[in-house]
Protein backbone atom coordinates (compact mmCIF):
# COMPACT_ATOMS: atom_id res chain seq x y z
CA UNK A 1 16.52 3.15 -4.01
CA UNK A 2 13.61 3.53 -6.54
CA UNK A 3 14.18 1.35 -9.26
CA UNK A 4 12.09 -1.14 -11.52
CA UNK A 5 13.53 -4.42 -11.04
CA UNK A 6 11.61 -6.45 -8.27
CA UNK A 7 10.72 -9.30 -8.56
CA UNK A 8 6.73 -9.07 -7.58
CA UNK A 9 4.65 -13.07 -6.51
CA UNK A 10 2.33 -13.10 -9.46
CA UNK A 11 -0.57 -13.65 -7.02
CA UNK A 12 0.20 -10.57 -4.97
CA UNK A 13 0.36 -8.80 -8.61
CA UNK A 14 -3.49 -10.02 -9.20
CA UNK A 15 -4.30 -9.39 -5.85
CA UNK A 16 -3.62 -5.99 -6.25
CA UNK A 17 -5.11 -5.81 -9.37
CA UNK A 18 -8.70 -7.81 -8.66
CA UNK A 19 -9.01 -4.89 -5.72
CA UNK A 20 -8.53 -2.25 -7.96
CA UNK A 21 -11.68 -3.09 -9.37
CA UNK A 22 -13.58 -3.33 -6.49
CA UNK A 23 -12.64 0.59 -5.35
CA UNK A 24 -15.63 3.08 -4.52
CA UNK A 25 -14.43 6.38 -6.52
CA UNK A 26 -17.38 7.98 -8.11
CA UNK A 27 -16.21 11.88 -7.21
CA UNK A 28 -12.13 11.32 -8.48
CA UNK A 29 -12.60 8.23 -10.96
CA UNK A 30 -9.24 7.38 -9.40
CA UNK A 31 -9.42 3.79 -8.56
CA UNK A 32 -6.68 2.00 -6.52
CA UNK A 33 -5.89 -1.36 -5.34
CA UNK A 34 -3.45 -2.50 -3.17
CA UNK A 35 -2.22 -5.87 -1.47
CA UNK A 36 -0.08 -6.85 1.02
CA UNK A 37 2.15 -10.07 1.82
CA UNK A 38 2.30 -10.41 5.67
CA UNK A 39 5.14 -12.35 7.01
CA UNK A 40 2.70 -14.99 7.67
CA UNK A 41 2.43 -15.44 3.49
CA UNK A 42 -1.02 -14.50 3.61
CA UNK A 43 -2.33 -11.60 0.84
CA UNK A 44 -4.69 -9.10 1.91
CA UNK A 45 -6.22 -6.60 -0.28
CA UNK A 46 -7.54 -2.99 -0.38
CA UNK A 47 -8.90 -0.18 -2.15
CA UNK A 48 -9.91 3.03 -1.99
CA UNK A 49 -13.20 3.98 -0.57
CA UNK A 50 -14.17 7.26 -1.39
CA UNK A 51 -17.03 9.67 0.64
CA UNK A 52 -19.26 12.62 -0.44
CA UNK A 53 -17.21 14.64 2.76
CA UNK A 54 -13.70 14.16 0.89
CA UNK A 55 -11.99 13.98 4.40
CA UNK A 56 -13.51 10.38 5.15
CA UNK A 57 -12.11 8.63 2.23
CA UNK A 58 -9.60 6.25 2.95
CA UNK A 59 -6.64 5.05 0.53
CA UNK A 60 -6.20 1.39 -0.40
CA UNK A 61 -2.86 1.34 1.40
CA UNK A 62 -4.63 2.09 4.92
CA UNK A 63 -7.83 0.00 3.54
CA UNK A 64 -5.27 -3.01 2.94
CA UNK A 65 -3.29 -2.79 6.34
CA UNK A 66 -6.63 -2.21 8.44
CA UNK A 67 -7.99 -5.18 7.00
CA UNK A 68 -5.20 -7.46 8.11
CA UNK A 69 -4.93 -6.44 11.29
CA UNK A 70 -8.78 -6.73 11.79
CA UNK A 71 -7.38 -10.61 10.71
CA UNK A 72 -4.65 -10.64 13.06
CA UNK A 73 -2.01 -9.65 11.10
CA UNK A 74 -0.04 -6.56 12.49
CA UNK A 75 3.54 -7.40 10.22
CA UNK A 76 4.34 -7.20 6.21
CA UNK A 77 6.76 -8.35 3.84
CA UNK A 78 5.96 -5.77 0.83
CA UNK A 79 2.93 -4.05 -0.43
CA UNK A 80 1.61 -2.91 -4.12
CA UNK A 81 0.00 -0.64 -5.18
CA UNK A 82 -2.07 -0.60 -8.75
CA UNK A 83 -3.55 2.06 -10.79
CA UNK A 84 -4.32 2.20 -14.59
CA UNK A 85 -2.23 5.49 -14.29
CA UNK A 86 0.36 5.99 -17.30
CA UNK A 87 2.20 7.97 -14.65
CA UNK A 88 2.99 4.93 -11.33
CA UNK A 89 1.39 6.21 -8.54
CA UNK A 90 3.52 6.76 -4.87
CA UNK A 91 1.27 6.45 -1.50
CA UNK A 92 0.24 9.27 0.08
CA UNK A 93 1.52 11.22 3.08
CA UNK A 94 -0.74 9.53 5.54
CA UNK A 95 -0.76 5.83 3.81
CA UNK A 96 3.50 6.47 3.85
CA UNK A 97 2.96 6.89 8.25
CA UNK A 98 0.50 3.87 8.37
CA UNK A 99 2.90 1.79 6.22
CA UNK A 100 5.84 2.93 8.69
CA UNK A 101 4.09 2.04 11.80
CA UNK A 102 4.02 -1.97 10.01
CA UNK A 103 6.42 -2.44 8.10
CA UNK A 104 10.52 -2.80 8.25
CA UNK A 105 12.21 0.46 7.17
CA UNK A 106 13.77 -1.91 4.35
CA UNK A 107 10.25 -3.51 3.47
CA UNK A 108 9.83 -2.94 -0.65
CA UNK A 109 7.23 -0.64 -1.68
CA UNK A 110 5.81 -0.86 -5.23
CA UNK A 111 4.02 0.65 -7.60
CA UNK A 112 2.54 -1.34 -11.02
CA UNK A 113 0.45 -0.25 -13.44
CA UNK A 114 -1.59 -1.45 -16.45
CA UNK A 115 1.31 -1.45 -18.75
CA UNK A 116 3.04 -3.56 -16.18
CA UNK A 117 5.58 -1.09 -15.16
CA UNK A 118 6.88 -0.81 -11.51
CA UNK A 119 8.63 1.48 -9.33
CA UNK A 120 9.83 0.70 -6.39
CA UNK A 121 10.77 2.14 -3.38
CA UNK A 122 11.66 1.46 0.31
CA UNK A 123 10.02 2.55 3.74
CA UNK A 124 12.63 4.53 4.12
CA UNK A 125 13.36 5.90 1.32
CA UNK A 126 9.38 7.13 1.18
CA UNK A 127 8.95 8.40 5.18
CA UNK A 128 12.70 9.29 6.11
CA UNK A 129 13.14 9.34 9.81
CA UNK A 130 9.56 8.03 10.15
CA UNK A 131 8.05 8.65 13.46
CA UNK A 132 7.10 4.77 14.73
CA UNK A 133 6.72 2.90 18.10
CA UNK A 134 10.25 2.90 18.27
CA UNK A 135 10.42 6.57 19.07
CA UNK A 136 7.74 6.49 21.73
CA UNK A 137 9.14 6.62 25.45
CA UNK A 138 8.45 3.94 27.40
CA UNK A 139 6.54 4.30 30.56
């Protein structure tokens, strides 16, 4: 249920934050950051990375994920995702799949901001009857 009353690590908060400012968006000027927790406790960042053929940017949702898997992490506790939006900013269509193909239906999704609000939603809640491993047949 989307609400505004999680209870966010302060690190993963900064996290998010300190990779906001790192994103590459000089066509949309909309920077994003996001960070994971895996269920190892490790943090992993990401932003967006945007490209002169619009189709080959990437989101920092997909940016944070790829990177911990390149790290050997394939499993996540909650991600968050900043902007200095006055209006909290959901993931995407595609960055809602990758999340679903890593994370627990139940896994918290969250968006902050500068003014330190938060919305939060669930896997589920954000890619009902998500299409993940779990629905491939097994050969």
């Amino acid at each position: 249920m989307k609400n505004n009353t999680y209870e966010i690590p302060a690190a993963l908060k900064a996290a998010a934050k300190e990779a906001y400012g790192k994103a590459y968006a000089p066509y949309s000027q909309f920077h994003v950051g996001s960070a994971a927790l895996t269920t190892q406790g490790n943090i992993v960042q990401g932003c967006n990375v945007e490209n002169a053929s619009y189709g080959l940017t990437i989101c920092a949702e997909r940016n944070c994920i790829g990177h911990a898997v390149a790290n050997g992490e394939q499993s996540f506790q909650m991600i968050v995702i900043y902007t200095e939006q006055d209006k909290l900013t959901p993931p995407c269509g595609a960055c809602r799949q990758v999340i679903a193909e890593f994370f627990e239906q139940s896994a918290p999704v969250i968006a902050i901001n500068h003014k330190d609000e938060q919305q939060v939603w669930t896997v589920a809640q954000l890619l009902p009857d998500a299409f993940t491993p779990k629905d491939l047949l097994e050969l």
